[in-house]
N, C-alpha and C. Protein backbone atom coordinates (compact mmCIF):
# COMPACT_ATOMS: atom_id res chain seq x y z
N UNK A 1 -10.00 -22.25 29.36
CA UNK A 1 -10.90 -23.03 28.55
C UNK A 1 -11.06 -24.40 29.21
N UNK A 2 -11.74 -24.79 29.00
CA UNK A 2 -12.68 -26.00 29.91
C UNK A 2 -12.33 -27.61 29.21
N UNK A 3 -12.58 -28.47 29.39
CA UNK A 3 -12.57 -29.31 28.68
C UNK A 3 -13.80 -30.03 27.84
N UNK A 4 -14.81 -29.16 28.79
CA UNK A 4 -16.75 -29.13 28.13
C UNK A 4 -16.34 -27.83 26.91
N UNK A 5 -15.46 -27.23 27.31
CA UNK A 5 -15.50 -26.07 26.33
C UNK A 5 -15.17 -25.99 24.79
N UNK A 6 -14.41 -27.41 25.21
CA UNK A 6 -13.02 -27.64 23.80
C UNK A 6 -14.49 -28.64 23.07
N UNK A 7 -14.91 -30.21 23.77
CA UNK A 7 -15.35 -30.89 22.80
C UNK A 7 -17.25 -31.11 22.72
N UNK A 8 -17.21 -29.98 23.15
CA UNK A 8 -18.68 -29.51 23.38
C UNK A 8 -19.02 -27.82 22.76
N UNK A 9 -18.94 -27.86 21.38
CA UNK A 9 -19.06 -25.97 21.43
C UNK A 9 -20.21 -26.03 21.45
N UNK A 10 -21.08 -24.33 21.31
CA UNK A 10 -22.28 -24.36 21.51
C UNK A 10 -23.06 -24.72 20.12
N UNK A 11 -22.57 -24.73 19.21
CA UNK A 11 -23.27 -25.15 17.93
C UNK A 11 -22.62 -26.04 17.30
N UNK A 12 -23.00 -27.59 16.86
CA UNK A 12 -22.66 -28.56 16.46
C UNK A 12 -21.52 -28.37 15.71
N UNK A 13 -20.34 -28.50 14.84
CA UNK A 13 -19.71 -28.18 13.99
C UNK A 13 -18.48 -26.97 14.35
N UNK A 14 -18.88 -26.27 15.54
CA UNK A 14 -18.41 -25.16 15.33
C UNK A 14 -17.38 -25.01 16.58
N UNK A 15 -15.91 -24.34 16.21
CA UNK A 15 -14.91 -24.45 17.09
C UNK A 15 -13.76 -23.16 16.82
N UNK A 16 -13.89 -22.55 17.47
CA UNK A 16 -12.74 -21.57 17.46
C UNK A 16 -11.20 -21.97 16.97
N UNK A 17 -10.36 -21.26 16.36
CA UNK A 17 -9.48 -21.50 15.70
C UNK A 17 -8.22 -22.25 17.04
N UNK A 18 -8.48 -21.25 18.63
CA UNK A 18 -7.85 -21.75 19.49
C UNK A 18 -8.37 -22.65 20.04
N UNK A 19 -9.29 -23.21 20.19
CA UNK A 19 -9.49 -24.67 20.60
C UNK A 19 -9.54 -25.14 19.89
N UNK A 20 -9.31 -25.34 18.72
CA UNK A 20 -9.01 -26.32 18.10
C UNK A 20 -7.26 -26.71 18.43
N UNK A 21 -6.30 -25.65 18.38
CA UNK A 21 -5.11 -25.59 18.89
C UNK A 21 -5.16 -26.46 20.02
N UNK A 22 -5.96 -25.95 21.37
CA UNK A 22 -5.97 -26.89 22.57
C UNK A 22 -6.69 -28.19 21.91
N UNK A 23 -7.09 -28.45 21.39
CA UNK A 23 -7.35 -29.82 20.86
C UNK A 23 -6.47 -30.31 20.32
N UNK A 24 -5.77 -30.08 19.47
CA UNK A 24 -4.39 -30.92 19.05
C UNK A 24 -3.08 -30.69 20.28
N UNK A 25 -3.12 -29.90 20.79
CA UNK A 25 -2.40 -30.19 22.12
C UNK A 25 -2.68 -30.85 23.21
N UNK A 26 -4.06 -30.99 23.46
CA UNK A 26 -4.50 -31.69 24.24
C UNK A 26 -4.39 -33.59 24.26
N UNK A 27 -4.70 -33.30 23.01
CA UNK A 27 -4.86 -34.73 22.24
C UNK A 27 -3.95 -35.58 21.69
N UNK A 28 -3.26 -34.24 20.81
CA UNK A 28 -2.06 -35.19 20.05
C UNK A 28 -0.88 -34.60 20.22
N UNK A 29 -0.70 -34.04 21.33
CA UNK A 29 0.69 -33.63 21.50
C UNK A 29 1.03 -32.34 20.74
N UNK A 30 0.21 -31.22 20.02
CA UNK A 30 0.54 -30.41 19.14
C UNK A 30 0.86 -31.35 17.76
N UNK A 31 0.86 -32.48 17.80
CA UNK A 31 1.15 -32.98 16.33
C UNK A 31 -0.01 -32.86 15.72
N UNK A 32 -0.07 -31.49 14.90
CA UNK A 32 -1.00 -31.56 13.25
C UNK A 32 -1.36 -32.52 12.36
N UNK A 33 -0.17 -33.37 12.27
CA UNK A 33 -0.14 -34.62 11.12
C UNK A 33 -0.66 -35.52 11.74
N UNK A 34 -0.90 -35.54 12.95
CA UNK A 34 -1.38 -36.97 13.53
C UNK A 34 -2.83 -36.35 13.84
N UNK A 35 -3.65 -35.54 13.97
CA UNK A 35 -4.59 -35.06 14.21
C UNK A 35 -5.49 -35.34 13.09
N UNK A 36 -4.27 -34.82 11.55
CA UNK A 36 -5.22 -34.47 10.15
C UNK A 36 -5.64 -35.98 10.07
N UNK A 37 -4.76 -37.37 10.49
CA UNK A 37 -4.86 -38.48 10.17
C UNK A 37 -5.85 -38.97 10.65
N UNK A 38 -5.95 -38.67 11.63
CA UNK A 38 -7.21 -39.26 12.61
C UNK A 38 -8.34 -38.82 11.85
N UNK A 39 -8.69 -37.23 12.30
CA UNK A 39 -9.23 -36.60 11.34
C UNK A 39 -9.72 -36.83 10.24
N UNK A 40 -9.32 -37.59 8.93
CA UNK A 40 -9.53 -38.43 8.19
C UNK A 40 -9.88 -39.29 8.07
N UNK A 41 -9.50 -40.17 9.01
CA UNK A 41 -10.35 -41.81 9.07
C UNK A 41 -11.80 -41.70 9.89
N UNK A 42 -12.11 -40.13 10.29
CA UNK A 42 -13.37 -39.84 11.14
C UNK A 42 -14.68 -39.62 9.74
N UNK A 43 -13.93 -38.88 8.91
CA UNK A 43 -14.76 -38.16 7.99
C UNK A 43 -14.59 -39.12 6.87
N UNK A 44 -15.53 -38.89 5.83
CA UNK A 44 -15.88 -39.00 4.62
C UNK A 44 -14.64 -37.92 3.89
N UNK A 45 -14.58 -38.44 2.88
CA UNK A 45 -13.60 -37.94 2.27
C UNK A 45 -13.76 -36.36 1.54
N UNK A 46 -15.00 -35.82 1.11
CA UNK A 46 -15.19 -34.53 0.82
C UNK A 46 -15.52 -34.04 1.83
N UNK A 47 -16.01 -34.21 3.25
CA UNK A 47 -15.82 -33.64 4.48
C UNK A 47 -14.61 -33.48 5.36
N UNK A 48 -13.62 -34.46 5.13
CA UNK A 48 -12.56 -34.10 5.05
C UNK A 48 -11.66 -32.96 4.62
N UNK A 49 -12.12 -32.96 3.18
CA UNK A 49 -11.29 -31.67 2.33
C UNK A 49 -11.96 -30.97 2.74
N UNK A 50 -13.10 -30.64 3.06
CA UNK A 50 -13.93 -29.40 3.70
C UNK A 50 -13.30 -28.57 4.56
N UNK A 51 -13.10 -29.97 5.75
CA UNK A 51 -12.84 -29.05 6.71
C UNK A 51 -11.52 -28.67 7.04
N UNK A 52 -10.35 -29.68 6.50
CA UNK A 52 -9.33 -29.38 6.08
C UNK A 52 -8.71 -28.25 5.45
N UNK A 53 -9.50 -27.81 4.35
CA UNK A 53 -9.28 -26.56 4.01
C UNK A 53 -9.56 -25.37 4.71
N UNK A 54 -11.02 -25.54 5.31
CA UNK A 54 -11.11 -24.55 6.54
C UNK A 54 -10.53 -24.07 7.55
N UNK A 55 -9.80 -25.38 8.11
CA UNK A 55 -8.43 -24.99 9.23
C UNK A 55 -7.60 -24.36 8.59
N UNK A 56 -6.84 -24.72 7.40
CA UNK A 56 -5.39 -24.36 6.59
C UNK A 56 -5.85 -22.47 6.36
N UNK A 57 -7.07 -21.90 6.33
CA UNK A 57 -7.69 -21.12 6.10
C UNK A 57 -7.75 -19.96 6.97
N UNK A 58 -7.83 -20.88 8.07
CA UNK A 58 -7.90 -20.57 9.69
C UNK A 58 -6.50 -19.93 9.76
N UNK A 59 -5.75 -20.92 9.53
CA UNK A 59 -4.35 -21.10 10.13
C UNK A 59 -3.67 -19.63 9.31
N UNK A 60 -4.00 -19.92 7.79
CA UNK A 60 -3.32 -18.52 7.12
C UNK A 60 -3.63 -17.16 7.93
N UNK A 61 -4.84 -17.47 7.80
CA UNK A 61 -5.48 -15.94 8.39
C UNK A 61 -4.99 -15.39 9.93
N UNK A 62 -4.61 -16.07 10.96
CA UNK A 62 -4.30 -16.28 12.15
C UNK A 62 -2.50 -15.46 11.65
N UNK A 63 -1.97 -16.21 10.87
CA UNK A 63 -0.60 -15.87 10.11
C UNK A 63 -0.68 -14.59 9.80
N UNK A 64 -1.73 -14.13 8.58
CA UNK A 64 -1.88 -13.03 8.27
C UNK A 64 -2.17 -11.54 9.27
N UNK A 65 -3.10 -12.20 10.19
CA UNK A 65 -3.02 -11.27 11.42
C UNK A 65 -2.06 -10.21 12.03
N UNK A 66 -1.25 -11.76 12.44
CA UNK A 66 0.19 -11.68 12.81
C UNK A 66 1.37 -10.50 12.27
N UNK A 67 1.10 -10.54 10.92
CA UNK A 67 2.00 -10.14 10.21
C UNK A 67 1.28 -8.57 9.98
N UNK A 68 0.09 -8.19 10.01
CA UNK A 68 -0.38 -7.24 9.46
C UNK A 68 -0.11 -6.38 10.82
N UNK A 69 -0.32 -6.86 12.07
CA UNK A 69 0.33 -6.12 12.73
C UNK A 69 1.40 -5.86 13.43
N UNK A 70 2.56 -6.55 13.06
CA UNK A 70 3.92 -6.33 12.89
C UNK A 70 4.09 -4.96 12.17
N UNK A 71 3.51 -5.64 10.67
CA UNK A 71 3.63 -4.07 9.78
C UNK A 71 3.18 -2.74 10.60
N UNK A 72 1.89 -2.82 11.25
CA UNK A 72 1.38 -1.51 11.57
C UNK A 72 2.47 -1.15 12.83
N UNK A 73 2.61 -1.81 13.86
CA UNK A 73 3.85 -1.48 14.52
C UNK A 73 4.95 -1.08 13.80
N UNK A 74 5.41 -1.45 13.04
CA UNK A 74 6.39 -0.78 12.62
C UNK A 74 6.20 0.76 11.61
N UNK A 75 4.70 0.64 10.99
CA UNK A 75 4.47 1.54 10.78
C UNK A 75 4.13 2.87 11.99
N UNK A 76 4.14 2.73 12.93
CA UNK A 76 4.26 3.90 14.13
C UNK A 76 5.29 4.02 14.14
N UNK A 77 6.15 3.21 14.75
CA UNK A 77 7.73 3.25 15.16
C UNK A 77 8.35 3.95 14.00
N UNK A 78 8.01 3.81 12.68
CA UNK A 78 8.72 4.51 11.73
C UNK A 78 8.64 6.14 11.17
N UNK A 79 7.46 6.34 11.35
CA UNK A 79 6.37 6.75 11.37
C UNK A 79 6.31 7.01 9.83
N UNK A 80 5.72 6.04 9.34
CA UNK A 80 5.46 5.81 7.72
C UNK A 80 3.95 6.39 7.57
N UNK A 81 4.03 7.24 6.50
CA UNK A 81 2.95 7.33 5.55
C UNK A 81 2.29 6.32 4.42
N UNK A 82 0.88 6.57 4.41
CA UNK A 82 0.39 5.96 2.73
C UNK A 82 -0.55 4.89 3.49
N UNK A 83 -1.41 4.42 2.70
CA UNK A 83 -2.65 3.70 2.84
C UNK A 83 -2.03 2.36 3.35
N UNK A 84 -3.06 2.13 4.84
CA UNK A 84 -3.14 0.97 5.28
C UNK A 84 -4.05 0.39 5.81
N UNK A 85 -5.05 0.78 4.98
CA UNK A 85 -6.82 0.58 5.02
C UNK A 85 -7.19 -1.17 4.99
N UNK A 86 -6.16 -1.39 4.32
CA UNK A 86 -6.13 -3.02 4.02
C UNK A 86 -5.44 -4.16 5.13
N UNK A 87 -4.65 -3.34 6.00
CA UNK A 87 -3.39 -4.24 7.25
C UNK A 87 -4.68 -3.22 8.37
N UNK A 88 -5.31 -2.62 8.33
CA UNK A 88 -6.14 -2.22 9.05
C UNK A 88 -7.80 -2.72 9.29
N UNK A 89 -7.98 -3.66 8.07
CA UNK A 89 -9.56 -4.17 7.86
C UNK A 89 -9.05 -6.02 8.45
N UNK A 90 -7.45 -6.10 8.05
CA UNK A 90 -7.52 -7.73 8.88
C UNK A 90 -7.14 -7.78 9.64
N UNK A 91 -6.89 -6.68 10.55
CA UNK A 91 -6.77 -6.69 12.23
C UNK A 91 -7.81 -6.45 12.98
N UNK A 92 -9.19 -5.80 11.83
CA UNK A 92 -10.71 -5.86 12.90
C UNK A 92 -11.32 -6.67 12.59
N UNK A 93 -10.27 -7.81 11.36
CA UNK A 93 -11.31 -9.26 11.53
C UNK A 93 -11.40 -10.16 12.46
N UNK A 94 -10.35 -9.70 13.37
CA UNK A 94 -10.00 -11.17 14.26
C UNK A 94 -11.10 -10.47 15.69
């Protein structure tokens, strides 16, 4: 990833969940809290919570990923039965 790539996306507003990562690493050292701060004194305060919530959103779902396919790995390795239509629809979200 580029450095035109990170603070230049192709549509105003819009940034992948991992560059935004390389953006707080890039920037602030991986520090989150010093990012959200900045972050804050950039924005208006309901654009703030906006987009704030959108990362935290980001961030779960990225989590949730994670975890859904842990489960399905272990669901082979075990070789478990029963519906996993649901650890199967948020691994073709990403």
């Amino acid at each position: 990833m580029t450095h035109s790539t990170i603070f230049y996306p192709s549509h105003p507003g819009d940034i992948s969940i991992e560059a935004l990562e390389k953006l707080i690493q890039t920037c602030f050292d991986g520090n989150q809290a010093e990012f959200s701060v900045e972050l804050k004194e950039m924005l208006d305060k309901h654009t703030y919570n906006q987009r704030k919530r959108q990362i935290d959103i980001c961030y779960n779902l990225k989590h949730y990923h994670k975890g859904a396919k842990v489960i399905m790995e272990l669901k082979d390795m075990f070789e478990l039965t029963g519906d996993f239509t649901d650890l199967q629809k948020i691994l073709q979200s990403v």
